[in-house]
C-alpha atoms as a PDB file:
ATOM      1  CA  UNK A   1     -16.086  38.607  -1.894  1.00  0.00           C
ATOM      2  CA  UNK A   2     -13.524  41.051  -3.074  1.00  0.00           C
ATOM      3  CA  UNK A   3     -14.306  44.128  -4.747  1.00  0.00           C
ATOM      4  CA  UNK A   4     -12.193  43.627  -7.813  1.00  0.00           C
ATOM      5  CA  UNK A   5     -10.670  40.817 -10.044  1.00  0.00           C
ATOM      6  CA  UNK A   6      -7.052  41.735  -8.091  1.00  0.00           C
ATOM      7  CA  UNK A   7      -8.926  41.299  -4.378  1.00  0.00           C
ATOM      8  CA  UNK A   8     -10.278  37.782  -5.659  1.00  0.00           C
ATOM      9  CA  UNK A   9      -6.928  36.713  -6.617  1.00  0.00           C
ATOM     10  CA  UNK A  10      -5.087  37.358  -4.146  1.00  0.00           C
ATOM     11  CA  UNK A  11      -8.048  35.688  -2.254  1.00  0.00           C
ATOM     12  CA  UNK A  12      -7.727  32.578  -4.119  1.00  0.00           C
ATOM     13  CA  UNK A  13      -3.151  32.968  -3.938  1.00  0.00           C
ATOM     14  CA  UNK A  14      -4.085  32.518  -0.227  1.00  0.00           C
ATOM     15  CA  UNK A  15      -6.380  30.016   0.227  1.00  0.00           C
ATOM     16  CA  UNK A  16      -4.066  27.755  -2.286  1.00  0.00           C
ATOM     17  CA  UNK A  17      -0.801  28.566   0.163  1.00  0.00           C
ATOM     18  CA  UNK A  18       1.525  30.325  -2.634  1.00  0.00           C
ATOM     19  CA  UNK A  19       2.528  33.731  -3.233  1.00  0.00           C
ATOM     20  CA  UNK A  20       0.316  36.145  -5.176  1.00  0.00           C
ATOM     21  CA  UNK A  21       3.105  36.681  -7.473  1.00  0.00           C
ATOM     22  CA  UNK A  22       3.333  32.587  -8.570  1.00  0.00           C
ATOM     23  CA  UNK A  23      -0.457  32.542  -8.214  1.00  0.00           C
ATOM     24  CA  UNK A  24      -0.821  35.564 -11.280  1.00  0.00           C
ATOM     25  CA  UNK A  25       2.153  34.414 -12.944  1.00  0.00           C
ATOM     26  CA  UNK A  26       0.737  30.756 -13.424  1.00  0.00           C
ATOM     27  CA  UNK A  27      -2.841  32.117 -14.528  1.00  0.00           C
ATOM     28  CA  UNK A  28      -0.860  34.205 -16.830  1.00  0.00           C
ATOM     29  CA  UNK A  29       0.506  31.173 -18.349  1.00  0.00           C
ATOM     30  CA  UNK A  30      -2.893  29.291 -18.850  1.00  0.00           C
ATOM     31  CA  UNK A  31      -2.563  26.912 -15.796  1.00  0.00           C
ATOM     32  CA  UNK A  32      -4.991  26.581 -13.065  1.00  0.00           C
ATOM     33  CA  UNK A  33      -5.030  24.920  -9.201  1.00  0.00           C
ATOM     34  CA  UNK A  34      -6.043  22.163  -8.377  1.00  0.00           C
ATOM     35  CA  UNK A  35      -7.497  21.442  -4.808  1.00  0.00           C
ATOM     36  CA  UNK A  36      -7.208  17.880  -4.325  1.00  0.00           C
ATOM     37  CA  UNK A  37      -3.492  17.922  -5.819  1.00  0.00           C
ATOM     38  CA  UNK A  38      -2.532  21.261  -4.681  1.00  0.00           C
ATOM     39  CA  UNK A  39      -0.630  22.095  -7.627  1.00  0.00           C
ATOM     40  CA  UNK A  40      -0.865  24.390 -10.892  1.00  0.00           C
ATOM     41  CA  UNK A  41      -1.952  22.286 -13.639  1.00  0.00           C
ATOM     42  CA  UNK A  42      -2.596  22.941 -17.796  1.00  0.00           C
ATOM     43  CA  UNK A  43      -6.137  23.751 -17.620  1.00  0.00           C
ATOM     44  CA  UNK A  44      -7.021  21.156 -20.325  1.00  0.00           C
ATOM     45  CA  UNK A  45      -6.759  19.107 -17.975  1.00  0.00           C
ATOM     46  CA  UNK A  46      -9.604  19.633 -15.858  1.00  0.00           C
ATOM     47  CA  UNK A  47     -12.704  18.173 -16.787  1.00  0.00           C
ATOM     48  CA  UNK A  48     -16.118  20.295 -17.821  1.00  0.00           C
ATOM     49  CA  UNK A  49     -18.433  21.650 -15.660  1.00  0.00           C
ATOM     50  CA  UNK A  50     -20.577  24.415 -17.048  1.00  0.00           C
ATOM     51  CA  UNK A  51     -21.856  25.567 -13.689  1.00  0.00           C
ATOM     52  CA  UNK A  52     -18.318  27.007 -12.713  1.00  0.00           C
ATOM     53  CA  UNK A  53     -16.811  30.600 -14.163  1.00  0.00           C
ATOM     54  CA  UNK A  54     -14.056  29.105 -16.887  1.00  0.00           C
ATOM     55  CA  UNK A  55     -15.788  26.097 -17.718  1.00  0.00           C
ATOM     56  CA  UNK A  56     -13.399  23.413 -16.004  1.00  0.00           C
ATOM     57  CA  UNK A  57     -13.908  21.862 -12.870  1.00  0.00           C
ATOM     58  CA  UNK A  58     -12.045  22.355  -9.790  1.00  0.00           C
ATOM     59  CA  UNK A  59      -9.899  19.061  -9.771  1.00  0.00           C
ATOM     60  CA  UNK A  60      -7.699  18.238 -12.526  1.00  0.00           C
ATOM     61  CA  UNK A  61      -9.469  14.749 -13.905  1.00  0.00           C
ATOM     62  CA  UNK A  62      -6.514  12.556 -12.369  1.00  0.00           C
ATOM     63  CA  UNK A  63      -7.431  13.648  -8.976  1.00  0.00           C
ATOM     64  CA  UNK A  64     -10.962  13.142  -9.341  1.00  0.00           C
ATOM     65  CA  UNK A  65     -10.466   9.730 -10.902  1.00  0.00           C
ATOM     66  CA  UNK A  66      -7.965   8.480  -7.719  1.00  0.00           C
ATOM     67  CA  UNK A  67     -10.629  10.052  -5.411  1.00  0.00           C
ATOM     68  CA  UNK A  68     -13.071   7.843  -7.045  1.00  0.00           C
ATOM     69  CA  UNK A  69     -10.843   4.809  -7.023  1.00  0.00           C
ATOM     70  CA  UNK A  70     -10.192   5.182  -3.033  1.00  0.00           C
ATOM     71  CA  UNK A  71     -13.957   5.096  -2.052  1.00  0.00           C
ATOM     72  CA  UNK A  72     -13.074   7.095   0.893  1.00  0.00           C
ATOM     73  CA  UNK A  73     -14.402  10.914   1.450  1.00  0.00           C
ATOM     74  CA  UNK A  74     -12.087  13.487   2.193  1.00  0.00           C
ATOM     75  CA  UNK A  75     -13.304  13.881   5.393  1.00  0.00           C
ATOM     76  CA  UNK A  76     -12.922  10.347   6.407  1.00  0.00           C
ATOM     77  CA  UNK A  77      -9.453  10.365   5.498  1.00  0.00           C
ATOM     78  CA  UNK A  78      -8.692  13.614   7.380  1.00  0.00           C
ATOM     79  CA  UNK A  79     -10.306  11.909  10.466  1.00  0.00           C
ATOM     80  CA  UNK A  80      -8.552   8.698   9.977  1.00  0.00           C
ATOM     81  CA  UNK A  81     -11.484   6.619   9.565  1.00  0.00           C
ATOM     82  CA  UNK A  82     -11.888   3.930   7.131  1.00  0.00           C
ATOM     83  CA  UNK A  83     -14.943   3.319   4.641  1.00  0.00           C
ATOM     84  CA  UNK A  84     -18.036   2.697   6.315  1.00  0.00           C
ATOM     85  CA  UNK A  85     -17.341   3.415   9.498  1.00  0.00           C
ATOM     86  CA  UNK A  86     -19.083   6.512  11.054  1.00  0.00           C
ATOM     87  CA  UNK A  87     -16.617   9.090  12.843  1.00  0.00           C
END
């Protein structure tokens, strides 16, 4: 991990794929990204999780819910297998 707040953001601006600059500016502005969507969303809409740093999960709730919906893991889909069948 970085050794300040500035080193972890820039971090987390390149592990989402945007600039540092839109990463900071969209923080600034109360939003936060989503991993499954891979966008900047409101941060109200994340769901709770009191285990992380801010409170909110790491999906916005929408993604979470169509993840549940599909049945199929990540992982599955990014190997192009369907459910239930072992890679």
């Amino acid at each position: 991990m970085s050794g300040s707040i500035a080193g972890a953001q820039k971090i987390a601006a390149r592990k989402a794929g945007v600039a540092f600059e839109v990463y900071t500016d969209a923080l600034k502005r109360g939003h936060k990204w989503c991993w499954r969507c891979r966008t900047f969303h409101d941060e109200h809409v994340f769901g709770r999780d009191r285990t992380r740093y801010d409170g909110r999960g790491s999906s916005c709730l929408q993604a979470r819910r169509t993840a549940k919906v599909s049945g199929v893991s990540l992982l599955a889909k990014a190997l192009g297998v369907g459910r239930g069948i072992r890679p």
